[in-house]
N, C-alpha and C. Protein backbone atom coordinates (compact mmCIF):
# COMPACT_ATOMS: atom_id res chain seq x y z
N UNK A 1 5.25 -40.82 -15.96
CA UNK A 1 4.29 -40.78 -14.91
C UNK A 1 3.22 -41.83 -15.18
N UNK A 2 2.99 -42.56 -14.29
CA UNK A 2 1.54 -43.58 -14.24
C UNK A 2 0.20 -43.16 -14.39
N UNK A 3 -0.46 -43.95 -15.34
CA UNK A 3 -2.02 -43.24 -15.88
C UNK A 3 -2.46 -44.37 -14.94
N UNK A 4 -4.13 -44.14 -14.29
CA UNK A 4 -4.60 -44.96 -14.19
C UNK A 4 -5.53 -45.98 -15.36
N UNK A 5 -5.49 -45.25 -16.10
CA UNK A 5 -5.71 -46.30 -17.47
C UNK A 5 -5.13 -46.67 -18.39
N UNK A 6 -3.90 -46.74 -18.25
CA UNK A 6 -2.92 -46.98 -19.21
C UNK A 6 -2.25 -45.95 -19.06
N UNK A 7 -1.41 -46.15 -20.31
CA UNK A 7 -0.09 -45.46 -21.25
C UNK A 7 -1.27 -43.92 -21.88
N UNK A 8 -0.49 -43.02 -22.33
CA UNK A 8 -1.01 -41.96 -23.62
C UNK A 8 -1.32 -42.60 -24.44
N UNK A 9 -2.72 -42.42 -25.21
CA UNK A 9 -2.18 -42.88 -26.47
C UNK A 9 -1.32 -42.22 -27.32
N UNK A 10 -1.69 -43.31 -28.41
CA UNK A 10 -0.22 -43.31 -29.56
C UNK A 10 -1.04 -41.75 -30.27
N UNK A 11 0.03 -40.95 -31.03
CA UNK A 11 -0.12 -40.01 -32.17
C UNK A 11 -0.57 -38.41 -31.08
N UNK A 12 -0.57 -38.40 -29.63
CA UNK A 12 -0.91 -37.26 -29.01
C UNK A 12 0.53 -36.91 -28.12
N UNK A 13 0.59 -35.59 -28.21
CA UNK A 13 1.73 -35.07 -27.19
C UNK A 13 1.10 -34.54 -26.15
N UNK A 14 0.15 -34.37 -25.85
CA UNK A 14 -0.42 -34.00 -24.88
C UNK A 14 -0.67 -32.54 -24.99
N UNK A 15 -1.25 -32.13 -26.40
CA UNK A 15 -1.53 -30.46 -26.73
C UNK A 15 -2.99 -30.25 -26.91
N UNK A 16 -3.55 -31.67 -26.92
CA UNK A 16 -5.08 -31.53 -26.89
C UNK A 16 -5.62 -31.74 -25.60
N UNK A 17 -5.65 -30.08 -24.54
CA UNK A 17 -6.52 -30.04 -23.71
C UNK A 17 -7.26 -28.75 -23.94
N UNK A 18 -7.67 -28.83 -24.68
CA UNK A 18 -8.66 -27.40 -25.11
C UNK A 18 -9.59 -28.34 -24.70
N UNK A 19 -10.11 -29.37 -24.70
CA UNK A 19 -11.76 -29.59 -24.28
C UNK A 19 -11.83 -29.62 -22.57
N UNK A 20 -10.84 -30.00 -21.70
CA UNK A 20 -10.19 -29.96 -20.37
C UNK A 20 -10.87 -28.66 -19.75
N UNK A 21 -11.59 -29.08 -18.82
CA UNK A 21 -11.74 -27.20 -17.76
C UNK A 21 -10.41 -26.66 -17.38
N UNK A 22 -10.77 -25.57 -17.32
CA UNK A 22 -9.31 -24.45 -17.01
C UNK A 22 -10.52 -23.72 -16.10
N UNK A 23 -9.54 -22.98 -15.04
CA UNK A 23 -9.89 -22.16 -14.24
C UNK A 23 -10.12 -20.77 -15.07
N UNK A 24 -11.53 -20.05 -14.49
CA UNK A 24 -11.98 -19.23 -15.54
C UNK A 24 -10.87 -17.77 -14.99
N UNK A 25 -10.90 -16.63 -16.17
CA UNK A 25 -9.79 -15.90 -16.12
C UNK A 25 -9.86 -14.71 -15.06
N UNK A 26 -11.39 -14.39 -14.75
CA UNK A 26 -11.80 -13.26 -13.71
C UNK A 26 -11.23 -14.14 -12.24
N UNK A 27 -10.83 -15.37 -12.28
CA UNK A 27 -10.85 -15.97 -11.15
C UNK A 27 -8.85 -16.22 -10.50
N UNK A 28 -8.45 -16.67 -11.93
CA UNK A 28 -6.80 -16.05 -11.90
C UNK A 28 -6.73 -14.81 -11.32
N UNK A 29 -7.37 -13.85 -11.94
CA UNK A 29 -7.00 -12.23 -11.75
C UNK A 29 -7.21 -12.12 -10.48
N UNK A 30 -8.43 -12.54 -9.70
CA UNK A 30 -8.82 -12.40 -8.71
C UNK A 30 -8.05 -12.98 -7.89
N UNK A 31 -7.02 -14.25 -8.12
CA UNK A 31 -6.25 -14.59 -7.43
C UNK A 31 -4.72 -14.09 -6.72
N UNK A 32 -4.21 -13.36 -8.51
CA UNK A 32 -3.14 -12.67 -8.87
C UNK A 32 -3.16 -11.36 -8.05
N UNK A 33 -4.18 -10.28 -7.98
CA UNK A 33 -4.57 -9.16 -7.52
C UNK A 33 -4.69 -9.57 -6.13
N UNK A 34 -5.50 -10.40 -5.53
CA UNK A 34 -5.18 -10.65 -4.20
C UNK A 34 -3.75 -10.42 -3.42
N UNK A 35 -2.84 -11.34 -4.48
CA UNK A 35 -1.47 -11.40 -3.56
C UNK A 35 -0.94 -10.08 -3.92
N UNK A 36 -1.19 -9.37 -5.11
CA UNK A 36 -0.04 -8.46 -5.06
C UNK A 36 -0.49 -7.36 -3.90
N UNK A 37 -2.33 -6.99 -3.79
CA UNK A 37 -2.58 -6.15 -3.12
C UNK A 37 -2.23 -6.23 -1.66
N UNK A 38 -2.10 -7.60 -1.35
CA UNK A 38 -2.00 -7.82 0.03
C UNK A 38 -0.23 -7.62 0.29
N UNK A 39 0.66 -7.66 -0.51
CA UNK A 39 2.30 -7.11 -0.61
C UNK A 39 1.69 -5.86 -0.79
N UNK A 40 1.04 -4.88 -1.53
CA UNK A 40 1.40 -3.45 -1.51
C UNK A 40 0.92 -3.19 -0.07
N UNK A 41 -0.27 -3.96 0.57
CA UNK A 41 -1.25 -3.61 1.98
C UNK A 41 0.32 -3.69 3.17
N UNK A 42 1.00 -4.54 2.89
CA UNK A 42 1.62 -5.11 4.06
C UNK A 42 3.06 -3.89 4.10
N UNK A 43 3.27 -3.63 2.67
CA UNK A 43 4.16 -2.63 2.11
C UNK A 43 3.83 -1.01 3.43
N UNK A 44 2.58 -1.07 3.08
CA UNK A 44 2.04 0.32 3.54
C UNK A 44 1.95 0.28 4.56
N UNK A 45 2.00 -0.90 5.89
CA UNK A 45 2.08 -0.92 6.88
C UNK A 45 2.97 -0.63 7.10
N UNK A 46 4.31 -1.55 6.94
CA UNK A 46 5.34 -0.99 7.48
C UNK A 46 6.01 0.46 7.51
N UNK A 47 5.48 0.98 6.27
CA UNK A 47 5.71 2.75 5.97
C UNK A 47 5.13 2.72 7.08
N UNK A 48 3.79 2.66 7.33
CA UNK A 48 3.25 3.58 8.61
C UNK A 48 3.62 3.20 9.68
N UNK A 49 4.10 2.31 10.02
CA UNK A 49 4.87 1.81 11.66
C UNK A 49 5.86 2.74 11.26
N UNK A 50 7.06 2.74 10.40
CA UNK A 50 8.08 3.20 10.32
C UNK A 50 7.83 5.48 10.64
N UNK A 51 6.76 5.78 9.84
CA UNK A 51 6.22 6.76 10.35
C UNK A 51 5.59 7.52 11.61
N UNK A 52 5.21 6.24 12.02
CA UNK A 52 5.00 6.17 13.57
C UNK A 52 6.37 6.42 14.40
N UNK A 53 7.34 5.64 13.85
CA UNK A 53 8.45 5.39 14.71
C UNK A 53 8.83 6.98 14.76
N UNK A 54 8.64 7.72 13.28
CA UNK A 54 9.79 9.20 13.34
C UNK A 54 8.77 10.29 14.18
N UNK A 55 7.69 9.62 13.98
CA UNK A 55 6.73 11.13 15.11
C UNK A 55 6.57 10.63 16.55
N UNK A 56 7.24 9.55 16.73
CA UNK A 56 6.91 9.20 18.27
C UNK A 56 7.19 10.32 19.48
N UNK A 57 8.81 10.88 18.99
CA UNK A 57 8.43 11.76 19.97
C UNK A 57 7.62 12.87 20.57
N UNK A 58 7.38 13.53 19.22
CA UNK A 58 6.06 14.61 19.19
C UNK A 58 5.49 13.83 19.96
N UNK A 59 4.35 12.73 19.31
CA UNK A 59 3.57 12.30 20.29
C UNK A 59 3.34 12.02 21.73
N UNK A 60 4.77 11.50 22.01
CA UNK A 60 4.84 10.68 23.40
C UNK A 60 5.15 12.23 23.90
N UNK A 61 5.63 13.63 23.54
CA UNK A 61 5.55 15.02 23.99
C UNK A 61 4.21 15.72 24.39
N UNK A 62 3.26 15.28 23.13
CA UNK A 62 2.00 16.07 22.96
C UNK A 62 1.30 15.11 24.34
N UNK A 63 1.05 13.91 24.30
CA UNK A 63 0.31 13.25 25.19
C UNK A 63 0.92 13.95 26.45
N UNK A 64 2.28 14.13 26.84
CA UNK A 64 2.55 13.96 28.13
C UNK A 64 3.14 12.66 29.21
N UNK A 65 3.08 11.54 28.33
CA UNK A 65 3.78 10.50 29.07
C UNK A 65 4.86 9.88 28.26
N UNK A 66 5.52 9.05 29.44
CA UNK A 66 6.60 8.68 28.51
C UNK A 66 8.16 9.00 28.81
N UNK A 67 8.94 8.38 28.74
CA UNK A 67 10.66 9.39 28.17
C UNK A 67 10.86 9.82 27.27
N UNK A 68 10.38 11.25 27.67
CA UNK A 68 10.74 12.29 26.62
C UNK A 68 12.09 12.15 26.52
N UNK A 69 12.88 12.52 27.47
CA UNK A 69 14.54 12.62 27.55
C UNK A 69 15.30 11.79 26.10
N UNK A 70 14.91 10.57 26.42
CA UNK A 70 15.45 9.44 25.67
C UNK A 70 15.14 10.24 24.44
N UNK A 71 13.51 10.29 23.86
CA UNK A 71 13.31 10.38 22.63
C UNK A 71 13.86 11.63 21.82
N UNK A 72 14.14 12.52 22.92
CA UNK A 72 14.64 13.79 22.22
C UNK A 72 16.33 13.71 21.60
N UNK A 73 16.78 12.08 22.20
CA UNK A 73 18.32 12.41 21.71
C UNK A 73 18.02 12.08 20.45
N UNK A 74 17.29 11.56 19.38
CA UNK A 74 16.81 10.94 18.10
C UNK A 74 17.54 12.51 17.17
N UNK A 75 17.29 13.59 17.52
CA UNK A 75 17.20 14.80 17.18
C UNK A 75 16.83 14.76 15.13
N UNK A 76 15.61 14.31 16.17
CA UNK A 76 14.64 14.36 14.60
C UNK A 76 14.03 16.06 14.51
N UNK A 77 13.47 16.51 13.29
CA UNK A 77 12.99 17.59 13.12
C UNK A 77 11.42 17.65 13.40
N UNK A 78 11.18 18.69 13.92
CA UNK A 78 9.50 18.68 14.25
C UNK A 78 8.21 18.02 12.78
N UNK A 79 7.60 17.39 13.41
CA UNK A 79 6.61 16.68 12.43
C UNK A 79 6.01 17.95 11.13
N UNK A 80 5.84 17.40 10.69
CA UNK A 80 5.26 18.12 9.39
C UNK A 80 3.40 17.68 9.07
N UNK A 81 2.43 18.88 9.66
CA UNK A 81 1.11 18.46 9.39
C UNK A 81 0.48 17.33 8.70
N UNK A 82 1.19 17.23 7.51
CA UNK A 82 0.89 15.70 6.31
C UNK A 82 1.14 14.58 6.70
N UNK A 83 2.59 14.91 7.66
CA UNK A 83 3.18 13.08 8.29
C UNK A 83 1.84 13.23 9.48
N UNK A 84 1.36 13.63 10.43
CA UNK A 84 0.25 13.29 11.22
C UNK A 84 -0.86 12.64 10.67
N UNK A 85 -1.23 13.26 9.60
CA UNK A 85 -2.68 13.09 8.58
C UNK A 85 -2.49 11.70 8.17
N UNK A 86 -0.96 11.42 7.56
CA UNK A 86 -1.01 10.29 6.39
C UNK A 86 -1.04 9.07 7.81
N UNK A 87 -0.14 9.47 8.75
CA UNK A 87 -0.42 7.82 9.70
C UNK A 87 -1.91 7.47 10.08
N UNK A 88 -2.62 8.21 9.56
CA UNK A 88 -3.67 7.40 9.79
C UNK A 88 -4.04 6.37 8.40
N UNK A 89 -3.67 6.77 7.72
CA UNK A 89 -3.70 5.86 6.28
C UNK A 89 -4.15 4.37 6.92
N UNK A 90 -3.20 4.26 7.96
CA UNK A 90 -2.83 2.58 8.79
C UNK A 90 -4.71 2.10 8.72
N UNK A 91 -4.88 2.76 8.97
CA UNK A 91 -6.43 1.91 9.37
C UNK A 91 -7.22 1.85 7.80
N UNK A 92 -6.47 2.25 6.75
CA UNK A 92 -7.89 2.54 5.63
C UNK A 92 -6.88 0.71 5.18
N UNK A 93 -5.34 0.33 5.44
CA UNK A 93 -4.44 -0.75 5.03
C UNK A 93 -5.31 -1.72 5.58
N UNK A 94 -5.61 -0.98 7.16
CA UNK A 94 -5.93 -3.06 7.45
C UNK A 94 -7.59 -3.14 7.04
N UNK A 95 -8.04 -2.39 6.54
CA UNK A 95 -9.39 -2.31 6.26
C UNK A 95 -9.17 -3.17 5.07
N UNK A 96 -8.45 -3.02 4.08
CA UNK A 96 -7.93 -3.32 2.64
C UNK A 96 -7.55 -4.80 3.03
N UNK A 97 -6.87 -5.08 4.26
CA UNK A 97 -6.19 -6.60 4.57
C UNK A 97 -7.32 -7.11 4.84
N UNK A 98 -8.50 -6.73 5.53
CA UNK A 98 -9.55 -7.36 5.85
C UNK A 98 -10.52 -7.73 4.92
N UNK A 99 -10.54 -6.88 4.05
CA UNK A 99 -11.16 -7.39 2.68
C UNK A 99 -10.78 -8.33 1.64
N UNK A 100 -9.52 -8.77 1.92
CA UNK A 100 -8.95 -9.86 0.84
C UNK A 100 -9.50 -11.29 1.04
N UNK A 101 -9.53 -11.82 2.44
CA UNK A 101 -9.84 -13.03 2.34
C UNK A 101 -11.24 -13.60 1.76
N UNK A 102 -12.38 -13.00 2.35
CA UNK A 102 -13.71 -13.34 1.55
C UNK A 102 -14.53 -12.20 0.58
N UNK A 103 -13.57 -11.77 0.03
CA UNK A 103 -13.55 -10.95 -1.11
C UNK A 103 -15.00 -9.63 -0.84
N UNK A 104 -14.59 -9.39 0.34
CA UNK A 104 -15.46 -8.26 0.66
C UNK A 104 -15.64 -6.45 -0.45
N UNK A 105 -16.47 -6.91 -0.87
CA UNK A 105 -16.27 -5.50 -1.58
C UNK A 105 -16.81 -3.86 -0.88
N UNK A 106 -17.72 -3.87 0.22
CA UNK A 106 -17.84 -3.03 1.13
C UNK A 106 -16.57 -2.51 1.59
N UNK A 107 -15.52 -3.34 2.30
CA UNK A 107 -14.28 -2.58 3.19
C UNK A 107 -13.26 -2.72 1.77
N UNK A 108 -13.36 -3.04 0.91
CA UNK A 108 -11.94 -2.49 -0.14
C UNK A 108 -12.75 -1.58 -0.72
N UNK A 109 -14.01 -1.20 -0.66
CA UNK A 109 -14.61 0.47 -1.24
C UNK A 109 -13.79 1.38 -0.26
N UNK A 110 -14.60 1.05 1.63
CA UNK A 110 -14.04 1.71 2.51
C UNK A 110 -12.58 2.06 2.54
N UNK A 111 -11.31 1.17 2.01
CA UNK A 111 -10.28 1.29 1.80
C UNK A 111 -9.48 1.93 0.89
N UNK A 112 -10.52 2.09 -0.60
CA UNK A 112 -9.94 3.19 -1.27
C UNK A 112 -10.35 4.44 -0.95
N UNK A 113 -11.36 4.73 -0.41
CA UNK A 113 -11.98 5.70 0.18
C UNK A 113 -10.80 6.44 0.95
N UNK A 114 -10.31 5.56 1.99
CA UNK A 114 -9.43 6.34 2.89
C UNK A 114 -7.70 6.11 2.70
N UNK A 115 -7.70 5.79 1.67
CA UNK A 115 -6.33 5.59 0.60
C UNK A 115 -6.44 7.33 0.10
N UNK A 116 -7.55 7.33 -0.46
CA UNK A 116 -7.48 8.78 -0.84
C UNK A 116 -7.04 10.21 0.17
N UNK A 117 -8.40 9.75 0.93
CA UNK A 117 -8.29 10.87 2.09
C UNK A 117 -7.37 11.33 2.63
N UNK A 118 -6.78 9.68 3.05
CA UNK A 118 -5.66 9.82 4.61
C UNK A 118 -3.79 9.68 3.75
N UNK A 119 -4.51 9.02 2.38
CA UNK A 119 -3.17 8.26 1.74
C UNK A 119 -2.56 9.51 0.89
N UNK A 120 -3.22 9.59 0.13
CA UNK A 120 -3.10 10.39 -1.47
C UNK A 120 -3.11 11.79 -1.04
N UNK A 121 -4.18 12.20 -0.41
CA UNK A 121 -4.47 13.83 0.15
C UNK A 121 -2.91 14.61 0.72
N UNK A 122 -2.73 13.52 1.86
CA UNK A 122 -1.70 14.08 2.42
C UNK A 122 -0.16 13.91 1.59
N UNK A 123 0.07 13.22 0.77
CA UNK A 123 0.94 13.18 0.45
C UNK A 123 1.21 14.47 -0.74
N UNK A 124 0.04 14.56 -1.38
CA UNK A 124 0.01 16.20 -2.24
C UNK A 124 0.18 17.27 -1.28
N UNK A 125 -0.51 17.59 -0.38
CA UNK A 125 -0.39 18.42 0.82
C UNK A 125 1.73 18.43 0.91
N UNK A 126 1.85 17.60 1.05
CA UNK A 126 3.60 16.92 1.35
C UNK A 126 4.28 17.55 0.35
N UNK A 127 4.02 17.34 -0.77
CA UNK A 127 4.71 17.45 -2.01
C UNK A 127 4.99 19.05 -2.10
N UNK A 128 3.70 19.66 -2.24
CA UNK A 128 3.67 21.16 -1.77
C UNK A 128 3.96 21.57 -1.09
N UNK A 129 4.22 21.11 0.57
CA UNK A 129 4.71 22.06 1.23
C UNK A 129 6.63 22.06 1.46
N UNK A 130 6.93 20.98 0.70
CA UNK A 130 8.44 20.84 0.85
C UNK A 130 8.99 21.34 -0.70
N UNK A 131 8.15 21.38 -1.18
CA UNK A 131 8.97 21.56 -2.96
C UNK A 131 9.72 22.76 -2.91
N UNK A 132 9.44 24.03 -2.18
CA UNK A 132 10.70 24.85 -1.67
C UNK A 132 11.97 24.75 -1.30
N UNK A 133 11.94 24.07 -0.46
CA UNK A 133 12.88 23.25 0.67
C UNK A 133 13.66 22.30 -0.61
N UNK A 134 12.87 21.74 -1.81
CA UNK A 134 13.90 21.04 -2.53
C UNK A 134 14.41 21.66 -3.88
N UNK A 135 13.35 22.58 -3.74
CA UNK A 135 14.74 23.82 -5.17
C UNK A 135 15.70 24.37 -3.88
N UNK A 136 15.33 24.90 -2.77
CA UNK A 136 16.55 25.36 -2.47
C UNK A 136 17.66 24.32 -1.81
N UNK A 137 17.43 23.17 -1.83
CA UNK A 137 18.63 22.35 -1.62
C UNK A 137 19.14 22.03 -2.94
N UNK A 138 18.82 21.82 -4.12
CA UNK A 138 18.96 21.42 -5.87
C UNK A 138 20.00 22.34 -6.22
N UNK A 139 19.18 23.47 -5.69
CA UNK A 139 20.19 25.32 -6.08
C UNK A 139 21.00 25.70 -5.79
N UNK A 140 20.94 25.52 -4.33
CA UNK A 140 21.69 26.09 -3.25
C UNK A 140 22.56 25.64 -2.42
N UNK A 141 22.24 24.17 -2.32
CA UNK A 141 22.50 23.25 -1.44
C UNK A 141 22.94 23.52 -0.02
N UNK A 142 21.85 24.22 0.13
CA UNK A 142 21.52 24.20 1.82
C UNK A 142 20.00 23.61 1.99
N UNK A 143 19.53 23.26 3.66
CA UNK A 143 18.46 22.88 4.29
C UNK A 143 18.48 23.28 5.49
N UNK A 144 17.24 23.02 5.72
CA UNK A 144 16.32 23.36 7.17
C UNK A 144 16.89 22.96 8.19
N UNK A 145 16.45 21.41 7.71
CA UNK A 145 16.52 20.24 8.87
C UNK A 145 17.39 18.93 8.50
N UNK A 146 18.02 18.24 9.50
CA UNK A 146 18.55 17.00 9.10
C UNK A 146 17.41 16.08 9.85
N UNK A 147 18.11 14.60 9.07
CA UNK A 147 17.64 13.43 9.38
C UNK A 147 19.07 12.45 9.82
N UNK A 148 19.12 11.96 10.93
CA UNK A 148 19.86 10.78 11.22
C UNK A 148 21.43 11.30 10.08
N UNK A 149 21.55 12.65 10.07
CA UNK A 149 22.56 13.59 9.38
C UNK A 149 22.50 13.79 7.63
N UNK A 150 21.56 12.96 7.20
CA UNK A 150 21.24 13.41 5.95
C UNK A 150 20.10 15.16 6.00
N UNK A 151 20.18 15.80 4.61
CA UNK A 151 18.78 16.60 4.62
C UNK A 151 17.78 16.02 4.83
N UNK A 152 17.29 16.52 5.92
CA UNK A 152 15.47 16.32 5.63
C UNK A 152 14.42 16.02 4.06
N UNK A 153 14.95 16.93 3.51
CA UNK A 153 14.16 17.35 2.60
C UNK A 153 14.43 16.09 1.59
N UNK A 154 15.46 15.48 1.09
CA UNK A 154 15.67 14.87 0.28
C UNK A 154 15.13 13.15 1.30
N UNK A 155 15.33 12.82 2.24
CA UNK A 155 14.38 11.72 2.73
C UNK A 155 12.92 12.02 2.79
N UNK A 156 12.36 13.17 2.95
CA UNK A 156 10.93 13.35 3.32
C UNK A 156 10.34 13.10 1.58
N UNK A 157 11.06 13.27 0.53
CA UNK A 157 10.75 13.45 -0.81
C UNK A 157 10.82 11.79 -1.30
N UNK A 158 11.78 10.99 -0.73
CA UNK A 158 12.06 9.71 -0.68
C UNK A 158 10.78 8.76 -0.39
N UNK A 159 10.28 9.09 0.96
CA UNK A 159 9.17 8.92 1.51
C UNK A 159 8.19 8.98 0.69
N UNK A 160 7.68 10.25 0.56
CA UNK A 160 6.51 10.32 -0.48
C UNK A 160 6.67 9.87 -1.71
N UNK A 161 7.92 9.90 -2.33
CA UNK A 161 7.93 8.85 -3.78
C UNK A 161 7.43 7.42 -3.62
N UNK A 162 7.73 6.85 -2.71
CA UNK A 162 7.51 5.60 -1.98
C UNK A 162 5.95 5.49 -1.54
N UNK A 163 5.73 6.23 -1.10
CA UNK A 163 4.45 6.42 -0.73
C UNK A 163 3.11 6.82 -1.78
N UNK A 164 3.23 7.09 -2.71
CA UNK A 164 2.41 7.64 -3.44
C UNK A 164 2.74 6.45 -4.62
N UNK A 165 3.88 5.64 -4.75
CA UNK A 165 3.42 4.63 -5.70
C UNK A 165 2.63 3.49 -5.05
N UNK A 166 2.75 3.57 -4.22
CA UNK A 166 2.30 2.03 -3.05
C UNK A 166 0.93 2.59 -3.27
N UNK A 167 0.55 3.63 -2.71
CA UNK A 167 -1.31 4.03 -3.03
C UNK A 167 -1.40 3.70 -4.39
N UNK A 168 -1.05 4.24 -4.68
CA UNK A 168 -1.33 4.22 -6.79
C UNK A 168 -1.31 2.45 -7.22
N UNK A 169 -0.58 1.95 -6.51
CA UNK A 169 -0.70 0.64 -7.37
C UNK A 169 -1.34 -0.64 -6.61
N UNK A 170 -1.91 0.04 -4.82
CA UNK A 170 -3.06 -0.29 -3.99
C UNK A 170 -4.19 -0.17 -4.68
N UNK A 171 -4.29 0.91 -5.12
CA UNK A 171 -5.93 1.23 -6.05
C UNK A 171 -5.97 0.95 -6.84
N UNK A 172 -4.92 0.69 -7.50
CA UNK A 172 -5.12 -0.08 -9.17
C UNK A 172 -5.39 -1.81 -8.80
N UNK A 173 -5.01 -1.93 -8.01
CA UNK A 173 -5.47 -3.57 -7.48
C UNK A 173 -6.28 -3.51 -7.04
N UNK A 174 -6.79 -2.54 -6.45
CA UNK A 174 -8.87 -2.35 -5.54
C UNK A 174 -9.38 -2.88 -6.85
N UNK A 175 -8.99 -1.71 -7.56
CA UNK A 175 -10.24 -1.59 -8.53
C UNK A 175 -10.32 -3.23 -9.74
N UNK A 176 -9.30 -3.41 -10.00
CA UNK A 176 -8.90 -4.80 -10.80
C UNK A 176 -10.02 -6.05 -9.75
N UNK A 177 -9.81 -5.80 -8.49
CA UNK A 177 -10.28 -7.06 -7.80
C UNK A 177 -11.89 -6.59 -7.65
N UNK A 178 -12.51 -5.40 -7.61
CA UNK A 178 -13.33 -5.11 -7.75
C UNK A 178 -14.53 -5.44 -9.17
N UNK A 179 -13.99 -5.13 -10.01
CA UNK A 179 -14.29 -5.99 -11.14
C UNK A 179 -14.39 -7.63 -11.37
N UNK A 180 -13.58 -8.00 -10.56
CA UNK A 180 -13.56 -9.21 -11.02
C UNK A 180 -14.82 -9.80 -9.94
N UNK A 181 -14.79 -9.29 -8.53
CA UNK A 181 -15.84 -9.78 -7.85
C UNK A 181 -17.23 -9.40 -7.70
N UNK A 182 -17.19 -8.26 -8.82
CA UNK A 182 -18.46 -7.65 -9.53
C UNK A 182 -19.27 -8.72 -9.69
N UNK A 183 -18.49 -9.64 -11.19
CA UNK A 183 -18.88 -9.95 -11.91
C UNK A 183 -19.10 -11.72 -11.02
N UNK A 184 -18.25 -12.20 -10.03
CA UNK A 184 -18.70 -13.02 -9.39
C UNK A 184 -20.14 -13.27 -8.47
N UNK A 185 -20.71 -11.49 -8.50
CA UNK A 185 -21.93 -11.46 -7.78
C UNK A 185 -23.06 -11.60 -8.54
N UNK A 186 -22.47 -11.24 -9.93
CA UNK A 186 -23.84 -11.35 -10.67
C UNK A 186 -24.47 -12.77 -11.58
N UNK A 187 -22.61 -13.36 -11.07
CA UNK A 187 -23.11 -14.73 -11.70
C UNK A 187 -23.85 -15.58 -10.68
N UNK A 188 -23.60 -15.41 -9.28
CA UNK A 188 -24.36 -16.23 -7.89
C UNK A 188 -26.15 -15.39 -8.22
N UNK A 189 -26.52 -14.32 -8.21
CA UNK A 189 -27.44 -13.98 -8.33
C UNK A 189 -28.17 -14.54 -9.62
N UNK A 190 -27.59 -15.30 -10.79
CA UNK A 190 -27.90 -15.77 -12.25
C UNK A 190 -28.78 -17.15 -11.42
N UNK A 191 -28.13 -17.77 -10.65
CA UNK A 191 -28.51 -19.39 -10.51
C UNK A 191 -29.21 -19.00 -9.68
C-alpha cells in the first residue's frame, strides 16, 4: 500500500500503535449494544405482529367489524388473557427503536419500564396459567386445544420461551447502553 511519505521504515512491523488514538471502549460498547438491541427490538416486533396475526380474530369479533366468516376458518383456540396484555409490549419495542439513534436515555428507561409490565409480567402470568395444560400433555398426552393441528400447549410454551429470552437479553442491552451513555453525559457536562 502507498504512504504518503514514503515506504515503513526499516526494523517496524507495524506493532507500534499504542501511541495511535483508538476509539474509546464505552463508545465500541455503545456501538456493539446498539446493533444487537435494535435485532432483539426488531426480533420483538415481529413476535408481536405475528401475535397480532393469532388474536385477530377475537379482535376483528370483539370490535364487530370485519369477516368474521373468513377468520373463523383459522380454527384457532380462544385468546388467552396474557396473549392480549403482552401485544401491547409493541409500543414499549418501538419506544426502545426510538431511543437508539440519539442515544436517548428517557425512552430506553420508558422501554424497560414497559418490557417489564407489558413484556415480562405477562409472560409469567403465561407460564402459570398453562403449566397444567403441560404436565398433562408430558403425562398424559392429551390437550385442550390445537394449533394449525399441533397442541396448543406445546406452541404457546414455544412462544413464551422465545419471548422471555428476547426481553431478558433486550434489558440486558438497555442497561449495558445505559451505562455507557451515563458516562457520556458526565463527560459533556466535565467541559
Amino acid at each position: 500500500m502507498a504512504s504518503k511519505y514514503g515506504s515503513r521504515p526499516t526494523g517496524t512491523d507495524g506493532s507500534d500503535f499504542w501511541h495511535r488514538e483508538s476509539v474509546a471502549y464505552r463508545h465500541k460498547m455503545s456501538s456493539i449494544n446498539k446493533a444487537r438491541l435494535k435485532m432483539d427490538l426488531v426480533l420483538q416486533i415481529v413476535l408481536c405482529v405475528l401475535m397480532t396475526v393469532r388474536i385477530l380474530p377475537a379482535l376483528v369479533s370483539l370490535v364487530g367489524v370485519g369477516p368474521v366468516k373468513q377468520l373463523r376458518k383459522w380454527d384457532l383456540p380462544a385468546p388467552r388473557p396474557w396473549e392480549y396484555m403482552w401485544s401491547v409490549s409493541i409500543i414499549a419495542a418501538v419506544l426502545g427503536l426510538r431511543s437508539i439513534p440519539k442515544n436517548e436515555g428517557f425512552l430506553l428507561k420508558q422501554y424497560m419500564i414497559g418490557t417489564v409490565v407489558f413484556g415480562l409480567l405477562p409472560i409469567i402470568y403465561g407460564i402459570v396459567d398453562q403449566i397444567d395444560d403441560l404436565y398433562a400433555y408430558l403425562n398424559e398426552k392429551r390437550w385442550n386445544a390445537q394449533i394449525f393441528g399441533y397442541p396448543a400447549v406445546i406452541i404457546w410454551f414455544m412462544f413464551l420461551t422465545a419471548a422471555i429470552q428476547l426481553h431478558g437479553f433486550g434489558l440486558y442491552f438497555s442497561l449495558q447502553l445505559l451505562k455507557s451513555w451515563k458516562v457520556n453525559r458526565t463527560d459533556k457536562k466535565l467541559r
